[in-house]
Protein backbone atom coordinates (compact mmCIF):
# COMPACT_ATOMS: atom_id res chain seq x y z
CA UNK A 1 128.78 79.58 119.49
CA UNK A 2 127.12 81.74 122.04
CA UNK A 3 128.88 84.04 124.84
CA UNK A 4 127.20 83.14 127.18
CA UNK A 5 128.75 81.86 130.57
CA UNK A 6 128.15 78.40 131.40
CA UNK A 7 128.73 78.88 135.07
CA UNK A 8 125.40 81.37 134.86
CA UNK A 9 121.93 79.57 135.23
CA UNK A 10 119.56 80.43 132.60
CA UNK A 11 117.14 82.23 135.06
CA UNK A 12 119.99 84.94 136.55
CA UNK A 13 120.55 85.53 132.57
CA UNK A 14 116.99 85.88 131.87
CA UNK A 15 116.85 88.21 134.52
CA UNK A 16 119.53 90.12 133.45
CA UNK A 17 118.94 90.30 130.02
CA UNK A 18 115.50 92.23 131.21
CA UNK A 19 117.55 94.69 133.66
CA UNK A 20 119.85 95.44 130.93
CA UNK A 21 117.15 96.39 128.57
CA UNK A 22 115.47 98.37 131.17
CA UNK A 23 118.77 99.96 131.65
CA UNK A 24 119.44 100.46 128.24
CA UNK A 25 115.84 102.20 127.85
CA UNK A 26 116.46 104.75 130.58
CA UNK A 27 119.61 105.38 129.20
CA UNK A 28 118.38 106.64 126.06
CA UNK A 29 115.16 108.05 127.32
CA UNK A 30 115.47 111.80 129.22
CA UNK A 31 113.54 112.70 132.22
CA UNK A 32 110.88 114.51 129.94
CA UNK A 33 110.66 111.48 127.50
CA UNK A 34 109.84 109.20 130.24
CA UNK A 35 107.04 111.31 131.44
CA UNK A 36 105.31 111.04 128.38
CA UNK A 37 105.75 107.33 127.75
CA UNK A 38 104.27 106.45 131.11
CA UNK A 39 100.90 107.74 129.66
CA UNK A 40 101.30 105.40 126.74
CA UNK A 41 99.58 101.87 126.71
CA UNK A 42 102.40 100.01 125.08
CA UNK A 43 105.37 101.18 127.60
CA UNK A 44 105.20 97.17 128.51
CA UNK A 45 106.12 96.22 124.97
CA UNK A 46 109.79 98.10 125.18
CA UNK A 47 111.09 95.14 127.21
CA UNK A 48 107.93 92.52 127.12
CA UNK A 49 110.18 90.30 125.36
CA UNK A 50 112.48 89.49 128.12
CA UNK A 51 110.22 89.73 130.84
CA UNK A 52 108.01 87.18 128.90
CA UNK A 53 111.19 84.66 128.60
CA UNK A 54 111.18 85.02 132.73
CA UNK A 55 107.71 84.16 133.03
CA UNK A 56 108.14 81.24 130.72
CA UNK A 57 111.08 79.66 132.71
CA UNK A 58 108.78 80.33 135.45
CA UNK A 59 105.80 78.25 134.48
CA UNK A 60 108.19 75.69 132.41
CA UNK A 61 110.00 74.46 135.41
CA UNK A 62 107.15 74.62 137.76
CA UNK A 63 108.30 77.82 139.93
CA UNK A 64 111.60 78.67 140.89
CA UNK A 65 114.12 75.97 142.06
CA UNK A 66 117.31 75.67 143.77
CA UNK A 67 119.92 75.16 140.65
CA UNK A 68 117.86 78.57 139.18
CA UNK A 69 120.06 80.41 141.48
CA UNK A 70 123.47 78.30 141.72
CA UNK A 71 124.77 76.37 138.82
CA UNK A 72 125.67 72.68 139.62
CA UNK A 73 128.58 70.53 138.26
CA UNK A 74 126.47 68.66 135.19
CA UNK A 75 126.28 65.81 136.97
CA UNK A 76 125.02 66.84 140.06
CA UNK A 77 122.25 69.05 137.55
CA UNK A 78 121.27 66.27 135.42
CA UNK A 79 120.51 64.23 139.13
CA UNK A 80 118.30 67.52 140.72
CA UNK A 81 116.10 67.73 137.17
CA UNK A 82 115.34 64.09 137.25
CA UNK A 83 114.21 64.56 140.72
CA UNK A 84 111.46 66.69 139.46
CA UNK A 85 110.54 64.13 136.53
C-alpha cells in the first residue's frame, strides 16, 4: 500500500515529487555549494529522475489533458480516457 492520495492526479504528484527534490537539494546545499555545482555538467542528474517521469506522462498521454489537473469520480475518468482511445 502506497500513501499516496487518490484524490491527487498523477501529473500534480509528478510535479511535486520534482519540486520537493529541488527543495530538498537547496536545502542541503549552501549559497557557496550551489555556486560551484552550477559549473558542473551533471547538476541535471540531482533531480533528472523526476523531471524525466514528467516528461514521460507528457508524451504517454499525448500532452497535457483536462483530468491531469482535476481528479474525476472513476467513472466519469474511465469515460474522458476512452475518449482519447
Amino acid at each position: 500500500m502506497t500513501n499516496r492520495d487518490p484524490n491527487v492526479p498523477d501529473f500534480i504528484r509528478k510535479v511535486n515529487d520534482f519540486y520537493d527534490c529541488i527543495a530538498d537539494y537547496y536545502k542541503i546545499s549552501d549559497l557557496q555549494k550551489l555556486t560551484q555545482d552550477k559549473k558542473k555538467q551533471d547538476i541535471d542528474l540531482v533531480c533528472f529522475y523526476e523531471l524525466s517521469e514528467i516528461r514521460k506522462h507528457v508524451r504517454t498521454t499525448g500532452g497535457l489533458n483536462y483530468n491531469d489537473f482535476i481528479k474525476l469520480n472513476p467513472k466519469d475518468e474511465q469515460k474522458f480516457l476512452k475518449s482519447f482511445l
